[in-house]
PDB file of N, CA and C in Angstrom:
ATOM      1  N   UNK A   1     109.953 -28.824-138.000  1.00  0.00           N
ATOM      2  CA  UNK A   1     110.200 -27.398-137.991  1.00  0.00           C
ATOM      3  C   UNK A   1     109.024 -26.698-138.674  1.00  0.00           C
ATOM      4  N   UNK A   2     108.611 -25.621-138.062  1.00  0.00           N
ATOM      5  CA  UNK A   2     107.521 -24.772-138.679  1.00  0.00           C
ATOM      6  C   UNK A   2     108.020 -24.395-139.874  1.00  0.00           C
ATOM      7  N   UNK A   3     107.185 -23.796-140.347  1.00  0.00           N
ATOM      8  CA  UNK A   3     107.361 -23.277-142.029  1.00  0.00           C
ATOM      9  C   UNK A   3     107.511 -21.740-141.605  1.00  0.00           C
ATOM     10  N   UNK A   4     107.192 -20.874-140.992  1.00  0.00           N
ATOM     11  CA  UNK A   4     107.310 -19.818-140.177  1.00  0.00           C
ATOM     12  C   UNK A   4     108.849 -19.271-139.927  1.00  0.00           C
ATOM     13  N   UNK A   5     109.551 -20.470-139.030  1.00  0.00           N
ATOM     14  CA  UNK A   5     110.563 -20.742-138.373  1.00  0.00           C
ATOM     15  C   UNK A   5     111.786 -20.561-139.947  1.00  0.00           C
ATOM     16  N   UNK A   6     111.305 -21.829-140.552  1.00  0.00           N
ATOM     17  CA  UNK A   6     112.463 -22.294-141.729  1.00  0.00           C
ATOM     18  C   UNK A   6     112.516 -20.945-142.667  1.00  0.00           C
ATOM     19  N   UNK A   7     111.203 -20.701-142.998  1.00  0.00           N
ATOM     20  CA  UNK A   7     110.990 -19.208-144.271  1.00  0.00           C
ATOM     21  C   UNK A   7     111.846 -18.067-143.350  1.00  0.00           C
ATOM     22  N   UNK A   8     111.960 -17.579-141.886  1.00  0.00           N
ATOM     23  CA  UNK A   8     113.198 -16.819-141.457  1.00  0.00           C
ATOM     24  C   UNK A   8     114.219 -17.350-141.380  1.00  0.00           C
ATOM     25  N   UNK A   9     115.034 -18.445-141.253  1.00  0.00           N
ATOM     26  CA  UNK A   9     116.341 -19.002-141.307  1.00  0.00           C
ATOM     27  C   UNK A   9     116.567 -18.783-143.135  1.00  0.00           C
ATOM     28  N   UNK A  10     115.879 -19.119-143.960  1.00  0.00           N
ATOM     29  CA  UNK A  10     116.243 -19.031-145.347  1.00  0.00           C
ATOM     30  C   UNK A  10     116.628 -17.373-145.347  1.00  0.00           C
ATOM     31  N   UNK A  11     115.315 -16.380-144.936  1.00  0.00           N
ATOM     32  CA  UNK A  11     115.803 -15.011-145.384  1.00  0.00           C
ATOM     33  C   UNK A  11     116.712 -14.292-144.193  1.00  0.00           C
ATOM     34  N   UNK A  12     116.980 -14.946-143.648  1.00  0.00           N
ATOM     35  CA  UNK A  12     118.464 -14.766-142.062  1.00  0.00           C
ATOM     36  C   UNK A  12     119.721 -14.923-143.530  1.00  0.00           C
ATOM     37  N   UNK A  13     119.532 -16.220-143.799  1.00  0.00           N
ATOM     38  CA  UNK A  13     120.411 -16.693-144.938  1.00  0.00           C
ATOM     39  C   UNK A  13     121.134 -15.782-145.893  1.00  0.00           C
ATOM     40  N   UNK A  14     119.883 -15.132-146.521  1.00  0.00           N
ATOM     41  CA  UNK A  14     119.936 -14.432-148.302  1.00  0.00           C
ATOM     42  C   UNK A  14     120.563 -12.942-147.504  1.00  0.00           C
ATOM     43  N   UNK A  15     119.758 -12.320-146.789  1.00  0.00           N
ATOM     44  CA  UNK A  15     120.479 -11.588-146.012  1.00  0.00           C
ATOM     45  C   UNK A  15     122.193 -11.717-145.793  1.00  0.00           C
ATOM     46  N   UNK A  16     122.486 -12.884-145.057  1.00  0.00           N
ATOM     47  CA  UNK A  16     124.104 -12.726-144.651  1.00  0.00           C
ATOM     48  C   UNK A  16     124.810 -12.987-146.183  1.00  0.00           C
ATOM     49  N   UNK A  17     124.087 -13.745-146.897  1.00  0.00           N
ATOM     50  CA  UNK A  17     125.163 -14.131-148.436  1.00  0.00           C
ATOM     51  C   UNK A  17     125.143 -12.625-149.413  1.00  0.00           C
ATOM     52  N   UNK A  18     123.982 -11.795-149.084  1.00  0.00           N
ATOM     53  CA  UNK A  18     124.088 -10.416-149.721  1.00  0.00           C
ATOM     54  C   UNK A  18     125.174  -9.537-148.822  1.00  0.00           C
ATOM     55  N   UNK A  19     125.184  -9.554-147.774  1.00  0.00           N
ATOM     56  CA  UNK A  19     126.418  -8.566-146.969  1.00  0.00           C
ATOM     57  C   UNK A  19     127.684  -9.095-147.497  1.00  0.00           C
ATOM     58  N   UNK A  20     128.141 -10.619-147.838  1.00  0.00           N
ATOM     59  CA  UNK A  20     129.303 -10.325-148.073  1.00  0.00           C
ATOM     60  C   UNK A  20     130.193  -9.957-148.850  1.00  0.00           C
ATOM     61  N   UNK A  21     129.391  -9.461-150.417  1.00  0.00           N
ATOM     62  CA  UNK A  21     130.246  -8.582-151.482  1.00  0.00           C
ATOM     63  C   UNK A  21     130.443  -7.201-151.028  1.00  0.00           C
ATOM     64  N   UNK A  22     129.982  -6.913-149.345  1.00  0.00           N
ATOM     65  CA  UNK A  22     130.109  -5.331-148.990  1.00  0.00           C
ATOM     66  C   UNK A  22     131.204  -5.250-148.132  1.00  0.00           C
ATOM     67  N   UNK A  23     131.143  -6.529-147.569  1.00  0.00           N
ATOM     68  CA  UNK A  23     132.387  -6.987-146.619  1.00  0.00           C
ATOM     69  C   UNK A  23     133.799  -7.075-147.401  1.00  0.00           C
ATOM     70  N   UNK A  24     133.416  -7.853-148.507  1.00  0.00           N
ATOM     71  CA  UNK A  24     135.261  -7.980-149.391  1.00  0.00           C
ATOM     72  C   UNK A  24     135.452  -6.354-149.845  1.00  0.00           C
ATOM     73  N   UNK A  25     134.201  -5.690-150.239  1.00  0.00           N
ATOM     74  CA  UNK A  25     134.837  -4.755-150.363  1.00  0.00           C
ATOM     75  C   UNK A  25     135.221  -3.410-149.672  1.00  0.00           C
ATOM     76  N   UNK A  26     134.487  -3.340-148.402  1.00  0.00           N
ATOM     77  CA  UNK A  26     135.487  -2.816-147.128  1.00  0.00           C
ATOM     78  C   UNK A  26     136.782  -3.380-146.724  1.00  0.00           C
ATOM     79  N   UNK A  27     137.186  -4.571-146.866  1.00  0.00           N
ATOM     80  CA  UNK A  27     138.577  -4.931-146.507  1.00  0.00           C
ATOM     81  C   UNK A  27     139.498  -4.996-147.689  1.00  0.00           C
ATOM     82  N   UNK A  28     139.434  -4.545-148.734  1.00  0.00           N
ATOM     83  CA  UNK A  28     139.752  -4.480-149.781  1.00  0.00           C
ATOM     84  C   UNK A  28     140.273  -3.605-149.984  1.00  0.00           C
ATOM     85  N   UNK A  29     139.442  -2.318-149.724  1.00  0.00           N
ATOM     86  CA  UNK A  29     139.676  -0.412-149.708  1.00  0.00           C
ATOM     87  C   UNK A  29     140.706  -0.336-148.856  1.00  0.00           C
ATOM     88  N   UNK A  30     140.717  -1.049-147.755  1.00  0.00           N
ATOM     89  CA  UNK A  30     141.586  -0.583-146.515  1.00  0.00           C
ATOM     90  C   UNK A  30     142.873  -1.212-146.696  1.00  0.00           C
ATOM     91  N   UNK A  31     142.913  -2.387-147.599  1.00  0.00           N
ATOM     92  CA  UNK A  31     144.116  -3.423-147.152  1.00  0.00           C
ATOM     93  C   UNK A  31     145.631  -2.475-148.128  1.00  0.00           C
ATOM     94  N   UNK A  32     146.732  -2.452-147.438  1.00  0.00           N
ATOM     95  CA  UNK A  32     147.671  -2.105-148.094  1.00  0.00           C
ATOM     96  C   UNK A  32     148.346  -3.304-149.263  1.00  0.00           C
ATOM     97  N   UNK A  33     148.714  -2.282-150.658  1.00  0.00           N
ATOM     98  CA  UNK A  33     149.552  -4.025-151.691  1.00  0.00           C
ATOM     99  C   UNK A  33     150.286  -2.978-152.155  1.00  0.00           C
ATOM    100  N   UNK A  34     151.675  -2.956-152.394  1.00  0.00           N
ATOM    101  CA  UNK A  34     152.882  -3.135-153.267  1.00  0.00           C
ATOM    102  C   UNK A  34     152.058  -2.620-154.700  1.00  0.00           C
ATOM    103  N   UNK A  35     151.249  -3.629-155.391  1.00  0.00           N
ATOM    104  CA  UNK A  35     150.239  -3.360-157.130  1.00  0.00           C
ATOM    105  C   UNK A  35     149.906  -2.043-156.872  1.00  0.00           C
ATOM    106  N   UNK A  36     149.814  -1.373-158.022  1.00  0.00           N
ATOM    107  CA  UNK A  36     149.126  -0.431-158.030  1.00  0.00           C
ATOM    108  C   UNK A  36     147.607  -0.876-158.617  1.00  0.00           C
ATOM    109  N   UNK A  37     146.600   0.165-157.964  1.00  0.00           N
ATOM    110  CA  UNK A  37     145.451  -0.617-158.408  1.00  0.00           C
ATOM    111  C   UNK A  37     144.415  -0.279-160.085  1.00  0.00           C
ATOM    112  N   UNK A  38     144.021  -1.175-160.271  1.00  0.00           N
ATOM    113  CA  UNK A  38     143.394  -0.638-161.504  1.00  0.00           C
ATOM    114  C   UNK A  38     142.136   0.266-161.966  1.00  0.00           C
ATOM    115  N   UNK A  39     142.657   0.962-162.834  1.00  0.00           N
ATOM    116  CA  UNK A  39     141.700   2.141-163.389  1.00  0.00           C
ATOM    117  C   UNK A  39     141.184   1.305-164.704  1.00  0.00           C
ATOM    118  N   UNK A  40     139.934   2.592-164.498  1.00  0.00           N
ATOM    119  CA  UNK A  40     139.222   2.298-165.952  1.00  0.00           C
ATOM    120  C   UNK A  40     139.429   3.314-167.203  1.00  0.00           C
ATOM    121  N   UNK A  41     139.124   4.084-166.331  1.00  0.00           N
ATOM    122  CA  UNK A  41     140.041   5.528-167.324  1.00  0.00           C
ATOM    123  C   UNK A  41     141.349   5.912-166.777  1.00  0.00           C
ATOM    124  N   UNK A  42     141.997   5.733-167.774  1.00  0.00           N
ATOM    125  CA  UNK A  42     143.928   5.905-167.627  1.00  0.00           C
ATOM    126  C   UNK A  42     144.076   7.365-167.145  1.00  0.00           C
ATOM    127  N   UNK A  43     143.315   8.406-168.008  1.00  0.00           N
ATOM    128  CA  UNK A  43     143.581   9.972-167.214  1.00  0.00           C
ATOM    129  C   UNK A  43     145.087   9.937-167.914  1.00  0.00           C
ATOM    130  N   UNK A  44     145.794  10.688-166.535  1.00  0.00           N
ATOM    131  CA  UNK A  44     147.286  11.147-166.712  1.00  0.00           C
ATOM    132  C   UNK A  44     148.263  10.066-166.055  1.00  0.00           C
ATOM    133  N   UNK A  45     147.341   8.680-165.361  1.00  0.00           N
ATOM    134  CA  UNK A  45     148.164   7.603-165.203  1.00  0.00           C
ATOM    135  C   UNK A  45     149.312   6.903-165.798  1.00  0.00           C
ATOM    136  N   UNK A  46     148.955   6.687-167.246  1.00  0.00           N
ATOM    137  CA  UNK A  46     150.092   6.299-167.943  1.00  0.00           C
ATOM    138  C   UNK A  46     150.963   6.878-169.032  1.00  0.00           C
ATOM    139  N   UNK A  47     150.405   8.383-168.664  1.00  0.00           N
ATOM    140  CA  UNK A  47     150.780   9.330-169.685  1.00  0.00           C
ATOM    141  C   UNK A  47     152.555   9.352-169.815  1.00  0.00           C
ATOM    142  N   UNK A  48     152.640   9.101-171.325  1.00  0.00           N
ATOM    143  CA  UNK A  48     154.499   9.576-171.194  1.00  0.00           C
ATOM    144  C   UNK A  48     155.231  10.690-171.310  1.00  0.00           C
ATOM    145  N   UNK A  49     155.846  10.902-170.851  1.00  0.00           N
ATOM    146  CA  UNK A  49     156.148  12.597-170.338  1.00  0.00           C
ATOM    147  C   UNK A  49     157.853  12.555-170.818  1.00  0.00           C
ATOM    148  N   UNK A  50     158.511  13.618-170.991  1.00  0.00           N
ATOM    149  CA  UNK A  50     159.536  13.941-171.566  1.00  0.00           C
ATOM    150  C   UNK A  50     160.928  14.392-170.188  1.00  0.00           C
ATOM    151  N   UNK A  51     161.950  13.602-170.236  1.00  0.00           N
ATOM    152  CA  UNK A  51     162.908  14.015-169.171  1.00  0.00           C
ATOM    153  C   UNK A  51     163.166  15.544-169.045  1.00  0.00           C
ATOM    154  N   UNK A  52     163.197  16.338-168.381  1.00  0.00           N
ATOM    155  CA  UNK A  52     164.272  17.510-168.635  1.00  0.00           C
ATOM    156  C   UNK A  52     165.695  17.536-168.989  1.00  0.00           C
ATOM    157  N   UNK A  53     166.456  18.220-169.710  1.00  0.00           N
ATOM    158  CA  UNK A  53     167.685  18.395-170.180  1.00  0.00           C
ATOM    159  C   UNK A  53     167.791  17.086-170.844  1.00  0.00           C
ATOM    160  N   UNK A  54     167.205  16.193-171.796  1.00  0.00           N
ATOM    161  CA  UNK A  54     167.265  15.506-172.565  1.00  0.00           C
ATOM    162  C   UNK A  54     166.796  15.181-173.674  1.00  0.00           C
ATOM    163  N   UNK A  55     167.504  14.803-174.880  1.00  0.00           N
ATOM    164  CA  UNK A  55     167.276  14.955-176.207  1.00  0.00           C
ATOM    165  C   UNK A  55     165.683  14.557-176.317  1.00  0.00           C
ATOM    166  N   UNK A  56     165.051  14.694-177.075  1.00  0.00           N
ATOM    167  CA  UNK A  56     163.176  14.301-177.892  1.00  0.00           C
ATOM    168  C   UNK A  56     163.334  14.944-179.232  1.00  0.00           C
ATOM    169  N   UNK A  57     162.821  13.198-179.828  1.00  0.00           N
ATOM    170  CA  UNK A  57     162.711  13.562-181.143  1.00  0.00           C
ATOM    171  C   UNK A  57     160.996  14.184-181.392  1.00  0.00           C
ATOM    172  N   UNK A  58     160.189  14.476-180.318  1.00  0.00           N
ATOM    173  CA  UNK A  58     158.945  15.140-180.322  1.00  0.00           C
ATOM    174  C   UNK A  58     159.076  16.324-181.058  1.00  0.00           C
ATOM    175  N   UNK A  59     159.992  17.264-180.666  1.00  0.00           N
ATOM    176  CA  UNK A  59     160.350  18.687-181.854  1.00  0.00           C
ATOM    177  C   UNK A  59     161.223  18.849-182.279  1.00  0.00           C
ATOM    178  N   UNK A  60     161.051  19.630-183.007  1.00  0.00           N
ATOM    179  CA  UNK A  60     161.878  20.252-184.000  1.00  0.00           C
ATOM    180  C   UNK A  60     163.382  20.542-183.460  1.00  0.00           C
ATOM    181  N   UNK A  61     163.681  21.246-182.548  1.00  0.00           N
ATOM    182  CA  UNK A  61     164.927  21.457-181.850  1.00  0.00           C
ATOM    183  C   UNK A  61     165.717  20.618-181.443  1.00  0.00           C
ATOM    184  N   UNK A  62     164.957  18.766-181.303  1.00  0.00           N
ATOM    185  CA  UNK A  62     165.496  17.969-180.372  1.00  0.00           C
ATOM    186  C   UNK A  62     165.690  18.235-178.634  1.00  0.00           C
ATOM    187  N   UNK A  63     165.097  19.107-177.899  1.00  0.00           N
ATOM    188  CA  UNK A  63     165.011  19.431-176.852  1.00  0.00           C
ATOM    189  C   UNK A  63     163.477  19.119-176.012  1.00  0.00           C
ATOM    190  N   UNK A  64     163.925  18.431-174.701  1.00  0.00           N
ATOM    191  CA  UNK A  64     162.632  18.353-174.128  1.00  0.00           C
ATOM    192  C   UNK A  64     162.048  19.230-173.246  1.00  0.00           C
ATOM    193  N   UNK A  65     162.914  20.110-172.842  1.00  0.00           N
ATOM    194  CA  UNK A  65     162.432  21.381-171.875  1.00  0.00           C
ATOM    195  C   UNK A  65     162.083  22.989-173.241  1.00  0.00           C
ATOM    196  N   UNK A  66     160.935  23.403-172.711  1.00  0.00           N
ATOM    197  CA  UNK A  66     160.865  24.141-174.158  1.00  0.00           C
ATOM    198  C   UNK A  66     161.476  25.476-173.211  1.00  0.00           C
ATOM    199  N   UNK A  67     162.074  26.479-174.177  1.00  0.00           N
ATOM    200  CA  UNK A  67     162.144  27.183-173.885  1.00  0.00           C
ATOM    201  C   UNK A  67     161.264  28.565-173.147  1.00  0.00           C
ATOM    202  N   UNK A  68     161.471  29.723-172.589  1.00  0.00           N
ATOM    203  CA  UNK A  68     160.689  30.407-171.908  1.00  0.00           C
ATOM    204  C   UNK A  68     160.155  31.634-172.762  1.00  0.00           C
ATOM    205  N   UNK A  69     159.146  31.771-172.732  1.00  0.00           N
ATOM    206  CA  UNK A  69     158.705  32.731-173.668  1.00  0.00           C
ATOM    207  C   UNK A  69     159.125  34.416-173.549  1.00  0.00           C
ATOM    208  N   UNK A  70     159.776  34.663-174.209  1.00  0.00           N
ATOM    209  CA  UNK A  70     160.258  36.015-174.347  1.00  0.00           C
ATOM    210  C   UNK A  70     159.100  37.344-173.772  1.00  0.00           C
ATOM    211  N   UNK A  71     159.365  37.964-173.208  1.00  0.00           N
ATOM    212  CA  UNK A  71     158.391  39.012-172.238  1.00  0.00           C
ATOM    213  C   UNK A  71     157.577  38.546-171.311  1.00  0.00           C
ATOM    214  N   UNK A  72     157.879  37.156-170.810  1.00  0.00           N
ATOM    215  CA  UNK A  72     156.666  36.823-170.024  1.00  0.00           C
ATOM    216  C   UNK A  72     157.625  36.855-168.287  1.00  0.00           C
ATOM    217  N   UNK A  73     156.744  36.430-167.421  1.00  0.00           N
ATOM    218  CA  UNK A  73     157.602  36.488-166.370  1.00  0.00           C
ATOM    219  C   UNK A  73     156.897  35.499-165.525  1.00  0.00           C
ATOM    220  N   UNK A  74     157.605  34.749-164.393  1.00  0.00           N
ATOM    221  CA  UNK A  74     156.448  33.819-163.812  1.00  0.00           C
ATOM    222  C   UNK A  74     156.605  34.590-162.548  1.00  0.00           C
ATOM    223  N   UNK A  75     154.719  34.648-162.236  1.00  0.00           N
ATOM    224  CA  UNK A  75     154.094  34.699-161.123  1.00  0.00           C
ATOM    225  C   UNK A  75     153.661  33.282-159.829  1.00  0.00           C
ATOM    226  N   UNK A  76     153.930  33.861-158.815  1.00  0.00           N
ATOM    227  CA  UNK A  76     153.129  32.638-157.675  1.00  0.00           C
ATOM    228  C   UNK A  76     151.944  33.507-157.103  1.00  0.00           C
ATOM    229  N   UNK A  77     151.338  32.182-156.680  1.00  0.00           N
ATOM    230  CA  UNK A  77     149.685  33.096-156.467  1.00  0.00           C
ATOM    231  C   UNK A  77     149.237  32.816-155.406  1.00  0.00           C
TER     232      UNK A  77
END
């Protein structure tokens, strides 16, 4: 075999073994799972949030819905 010949079958090679971390991760993006998937920054992901109409020892009142502020009124926009 030429040296010509073999030096393109090697970089034919390095070529296809570099496409396939682009390949797992196109079928990866697309594939449906049940898991939810993982973050790096949590954000408002695992934030814990307070029931409505149920007791929290968070304030003072023991109430988790706060009350509505006196003179205000809600707008939609």
């Amino acid at each position: 075999m030429k040296a010509k010949t073999r030096n393109f079958y090697i970089i034919g090679d390095l070529v296809l073994l570099a496409l396939i971390p682009f390949g797992i991760i196109a079928v990866r993006r697309y594939s449906y799972t049940t898991t939810p998937r993982f973050a790096i920054i949590q954000d408002m992901d695992r934030m814990p949030y307070l029931k409505p109409q149920r007791r929290s020892p968070v304030f003072a009142d023991d109430r988790g819905m706060r009350p509505h502020i006196a003179g205000t009124m809600a707008q939609q926009d």
